[in-house]
C-alpha atoms as a PDB file:
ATOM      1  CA  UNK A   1      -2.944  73.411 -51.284  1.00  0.00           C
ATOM      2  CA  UNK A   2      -0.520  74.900 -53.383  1.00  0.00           C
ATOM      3  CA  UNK A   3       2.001  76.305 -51.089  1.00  0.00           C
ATOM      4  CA  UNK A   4       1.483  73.054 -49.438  1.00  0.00           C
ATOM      5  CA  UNK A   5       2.269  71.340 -52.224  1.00  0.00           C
ATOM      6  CA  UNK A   6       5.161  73.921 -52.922  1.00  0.00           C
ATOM      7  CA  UNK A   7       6.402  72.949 -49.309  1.00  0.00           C
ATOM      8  CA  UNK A   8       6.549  69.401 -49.785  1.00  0.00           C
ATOM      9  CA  UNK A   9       8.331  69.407 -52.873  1.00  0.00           C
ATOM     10  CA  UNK A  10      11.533  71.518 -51.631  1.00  0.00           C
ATOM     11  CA  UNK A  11      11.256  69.314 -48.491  1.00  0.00           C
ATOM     12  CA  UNK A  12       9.691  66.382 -48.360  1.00  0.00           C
ATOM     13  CA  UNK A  13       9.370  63.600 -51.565  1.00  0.00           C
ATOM     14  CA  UNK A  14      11.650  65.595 -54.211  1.00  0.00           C
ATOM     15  CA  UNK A  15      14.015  67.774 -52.128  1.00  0.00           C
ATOM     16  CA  UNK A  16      17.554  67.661 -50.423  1.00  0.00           C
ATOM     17  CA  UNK A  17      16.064  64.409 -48.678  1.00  0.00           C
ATOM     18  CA  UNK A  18      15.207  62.331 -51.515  1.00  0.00           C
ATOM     19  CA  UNK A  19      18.329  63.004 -53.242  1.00  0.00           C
ATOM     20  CA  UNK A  20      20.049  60.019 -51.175  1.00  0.00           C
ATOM     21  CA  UNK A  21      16.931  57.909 -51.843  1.00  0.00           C
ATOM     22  CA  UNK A  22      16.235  58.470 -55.537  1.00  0.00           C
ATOM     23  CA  UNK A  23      19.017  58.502 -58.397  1.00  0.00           C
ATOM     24  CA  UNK A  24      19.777  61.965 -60.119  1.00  0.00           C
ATOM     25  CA  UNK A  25      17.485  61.359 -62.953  1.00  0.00           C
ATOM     26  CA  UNK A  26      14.267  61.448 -60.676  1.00  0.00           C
ATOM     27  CA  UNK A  27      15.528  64.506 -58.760  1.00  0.00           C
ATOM     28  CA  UNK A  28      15.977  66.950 -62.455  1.00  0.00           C
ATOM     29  CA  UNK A  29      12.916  65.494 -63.666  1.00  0.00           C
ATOM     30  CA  UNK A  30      11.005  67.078 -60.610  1.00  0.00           C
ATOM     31  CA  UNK A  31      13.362  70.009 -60.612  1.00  0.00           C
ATOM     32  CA  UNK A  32      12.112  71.706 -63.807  1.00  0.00           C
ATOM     33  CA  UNK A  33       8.575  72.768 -61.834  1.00  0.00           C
ATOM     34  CA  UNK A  34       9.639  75.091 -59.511  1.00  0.00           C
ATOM     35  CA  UNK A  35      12.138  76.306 -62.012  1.00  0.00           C
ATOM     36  CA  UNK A  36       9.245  76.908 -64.694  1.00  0.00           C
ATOM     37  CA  UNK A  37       6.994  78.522 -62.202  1.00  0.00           C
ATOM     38  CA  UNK A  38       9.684  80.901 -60.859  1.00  0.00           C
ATOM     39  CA  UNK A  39      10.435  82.078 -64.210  1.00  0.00           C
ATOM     40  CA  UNK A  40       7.210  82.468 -65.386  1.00  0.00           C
ATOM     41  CA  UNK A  41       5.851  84.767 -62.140  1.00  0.00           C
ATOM     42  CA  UNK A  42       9.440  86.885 -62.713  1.00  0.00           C
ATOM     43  CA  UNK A  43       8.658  87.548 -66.357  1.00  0.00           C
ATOM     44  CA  UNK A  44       4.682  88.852 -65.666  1.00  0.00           C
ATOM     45  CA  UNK A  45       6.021  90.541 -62.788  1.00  0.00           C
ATOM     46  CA  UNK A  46       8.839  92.162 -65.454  1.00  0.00           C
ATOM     47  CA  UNK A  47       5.800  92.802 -67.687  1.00  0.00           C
ATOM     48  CA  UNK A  48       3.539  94.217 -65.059  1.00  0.00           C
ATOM     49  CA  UNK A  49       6.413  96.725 -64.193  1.00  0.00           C
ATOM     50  CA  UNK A  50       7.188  97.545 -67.447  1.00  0.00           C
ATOM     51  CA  UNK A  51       3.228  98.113 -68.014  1.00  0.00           C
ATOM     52  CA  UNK A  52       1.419  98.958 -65.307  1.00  0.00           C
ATOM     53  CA  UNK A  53      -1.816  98.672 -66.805  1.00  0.00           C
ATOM     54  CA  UNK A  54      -5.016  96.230 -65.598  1.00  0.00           C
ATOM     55  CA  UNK A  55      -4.868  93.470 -68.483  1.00  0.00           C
ATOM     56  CA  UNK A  56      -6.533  90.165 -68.492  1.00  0.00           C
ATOM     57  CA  UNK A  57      -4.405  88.990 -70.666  1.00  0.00           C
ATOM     58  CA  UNK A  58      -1.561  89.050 -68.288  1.00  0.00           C
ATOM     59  CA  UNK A  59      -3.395  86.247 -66.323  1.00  0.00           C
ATOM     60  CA  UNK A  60      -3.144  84.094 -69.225  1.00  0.00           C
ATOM     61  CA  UNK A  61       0.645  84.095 -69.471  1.00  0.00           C
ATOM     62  CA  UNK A  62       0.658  81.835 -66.071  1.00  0.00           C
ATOM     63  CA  UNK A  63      -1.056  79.216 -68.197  1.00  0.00           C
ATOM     64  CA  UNK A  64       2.646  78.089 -69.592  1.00  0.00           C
ATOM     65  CA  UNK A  65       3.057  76.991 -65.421  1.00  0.00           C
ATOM     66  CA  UNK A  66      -0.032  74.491 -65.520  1.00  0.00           C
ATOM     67  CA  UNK A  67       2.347  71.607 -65.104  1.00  0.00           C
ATOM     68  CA  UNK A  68       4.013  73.214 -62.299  1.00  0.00           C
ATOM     69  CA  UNK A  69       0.433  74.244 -60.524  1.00  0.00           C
ATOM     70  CA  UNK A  70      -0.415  70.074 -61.511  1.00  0.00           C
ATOM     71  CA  UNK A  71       2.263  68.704 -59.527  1.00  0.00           C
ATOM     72  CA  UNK A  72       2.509  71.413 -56.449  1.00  0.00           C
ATOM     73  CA  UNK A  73      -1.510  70.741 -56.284  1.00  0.00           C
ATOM     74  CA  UNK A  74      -1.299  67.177 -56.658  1.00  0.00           C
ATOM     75  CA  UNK A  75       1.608  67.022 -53.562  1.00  0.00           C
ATOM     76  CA  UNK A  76      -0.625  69.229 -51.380  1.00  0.00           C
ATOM     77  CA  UNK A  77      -3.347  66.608 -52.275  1.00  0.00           C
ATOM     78  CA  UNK A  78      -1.680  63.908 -51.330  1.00  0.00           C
ATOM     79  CA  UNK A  79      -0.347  65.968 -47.713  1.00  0.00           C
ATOM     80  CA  UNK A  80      -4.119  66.485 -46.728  1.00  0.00           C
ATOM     81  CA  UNK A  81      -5.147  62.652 -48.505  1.00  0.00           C
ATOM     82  CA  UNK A  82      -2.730  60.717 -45.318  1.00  0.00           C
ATOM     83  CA  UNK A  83      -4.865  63.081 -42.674  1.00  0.00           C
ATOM     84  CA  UNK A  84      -8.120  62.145 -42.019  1.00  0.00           C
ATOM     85  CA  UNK A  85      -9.474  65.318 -40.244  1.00  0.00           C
ATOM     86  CA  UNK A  86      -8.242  67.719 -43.061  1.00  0.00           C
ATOM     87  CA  UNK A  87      -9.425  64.958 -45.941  1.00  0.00           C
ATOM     88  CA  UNK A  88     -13.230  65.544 -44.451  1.00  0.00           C
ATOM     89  CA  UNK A  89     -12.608  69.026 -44.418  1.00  0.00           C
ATOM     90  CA  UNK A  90     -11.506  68.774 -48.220  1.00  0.00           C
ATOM     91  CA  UNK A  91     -14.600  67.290 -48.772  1.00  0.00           C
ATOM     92  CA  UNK A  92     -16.704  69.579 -46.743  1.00  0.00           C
ATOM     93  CA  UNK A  93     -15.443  72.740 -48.745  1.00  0.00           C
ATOM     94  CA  UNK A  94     -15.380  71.438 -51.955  1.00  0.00           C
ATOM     95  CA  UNK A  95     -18.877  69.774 -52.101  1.00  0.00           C
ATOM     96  CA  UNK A  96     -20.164  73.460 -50.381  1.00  0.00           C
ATOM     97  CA  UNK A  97     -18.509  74.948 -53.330  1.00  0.00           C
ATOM     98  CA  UNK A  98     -19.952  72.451 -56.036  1.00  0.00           C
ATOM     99  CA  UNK A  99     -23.480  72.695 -54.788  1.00  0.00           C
ATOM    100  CA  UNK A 100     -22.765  76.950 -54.512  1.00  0.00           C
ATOM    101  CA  UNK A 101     -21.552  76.996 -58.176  1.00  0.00           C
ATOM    102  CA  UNK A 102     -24.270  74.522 -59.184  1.00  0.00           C
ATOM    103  CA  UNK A 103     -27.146  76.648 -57.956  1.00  0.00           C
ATOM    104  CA  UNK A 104     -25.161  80.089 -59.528  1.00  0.00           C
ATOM    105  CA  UNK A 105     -25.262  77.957 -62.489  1.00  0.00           C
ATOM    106  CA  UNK A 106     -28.685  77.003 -62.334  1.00  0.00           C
ATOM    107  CA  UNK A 107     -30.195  80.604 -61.359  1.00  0.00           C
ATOM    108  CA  UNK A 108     -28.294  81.398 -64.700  1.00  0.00           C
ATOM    109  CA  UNK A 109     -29.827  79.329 -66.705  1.00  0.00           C
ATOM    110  CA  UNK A 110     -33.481  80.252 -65.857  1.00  0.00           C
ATOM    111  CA  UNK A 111     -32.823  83.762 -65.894  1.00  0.00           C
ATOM    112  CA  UNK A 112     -31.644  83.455 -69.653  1.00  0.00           C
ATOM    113  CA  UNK A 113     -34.375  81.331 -70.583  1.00  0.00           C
ATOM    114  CA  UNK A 114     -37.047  83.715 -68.331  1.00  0.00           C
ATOM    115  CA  UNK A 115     -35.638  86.907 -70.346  1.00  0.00           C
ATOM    116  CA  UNK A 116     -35.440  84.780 -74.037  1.00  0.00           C
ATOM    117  CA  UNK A 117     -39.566  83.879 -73.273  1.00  0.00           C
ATOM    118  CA  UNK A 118     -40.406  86.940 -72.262  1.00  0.00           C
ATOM    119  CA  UNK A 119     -38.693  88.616 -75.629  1.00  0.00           C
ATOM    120  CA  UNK A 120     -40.286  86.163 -78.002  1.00  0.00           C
ATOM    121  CA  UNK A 121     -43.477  86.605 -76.418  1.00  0.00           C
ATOM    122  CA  UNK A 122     -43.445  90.814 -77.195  1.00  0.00           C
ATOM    123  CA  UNK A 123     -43.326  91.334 -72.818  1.00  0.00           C
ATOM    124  CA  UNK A 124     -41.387  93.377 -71.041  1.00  0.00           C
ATOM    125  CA  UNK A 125     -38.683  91.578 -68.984  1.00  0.00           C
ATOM    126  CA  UNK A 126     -38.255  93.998 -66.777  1.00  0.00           C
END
């Protein structure tokens, strides 16, 4: 959904086409986003080159682009929200992938509390 989102908002709502339909204000308010998120994936990418080392931390930087990822998600949301084939399949996906994280979650949480019994009560877990 984001490059969807990414799509729509250099052609569709906030691009070259909504400049006759919209005053200037609206257009440089929406103009920052892409703007924020290309700078911030050329300075990691700067980093990364300068570095090339596996750090997690370098994941983190992309965190200053959350508003960008908001708005380029929340276009690609409303692409797939106006077709009703890909809205069911939105809903297909993600409710597989809440009840897969769920039980991940779940299988967790008993293993914890299977190994925290079983070291209180002096047995071997294993």
């Amino acid at each position: 959904m984001l490059p969807t989102g990414q799509f729509r908002h250099k052609r569709g709502n906030f691009g070259l086409k909504a400049y006759k339909k919209s005053n200037w204000l609206e257009l440089a308010k929406m103009s920052i986003f892409p703007v924020l998120f290309i700078s911030n994936a050329a300075g990691i990418i700067a980093n990364t080159l300068k570095a090339p080392l596996f750090s997690a931390m370098k994941a983190s930087y992309f965190l200053n682009s959350m508003p960008a990822f908001a708005v380029f998600l929340g276009n690609g949301v409303m692409a797939c929200e106006k077709r009703h084939i890909l809205k069911w399949a939105m809903i297909i996906i993600f409710g597989t992938l809440f009840i897969l994280v769920s039980g991940h979650i779940l299988h967790n949480l008993f293993i914890f509390a299977w190994i925290n019994t079983s070291m209180v009560t002096g047995a071997n877990p294993f």
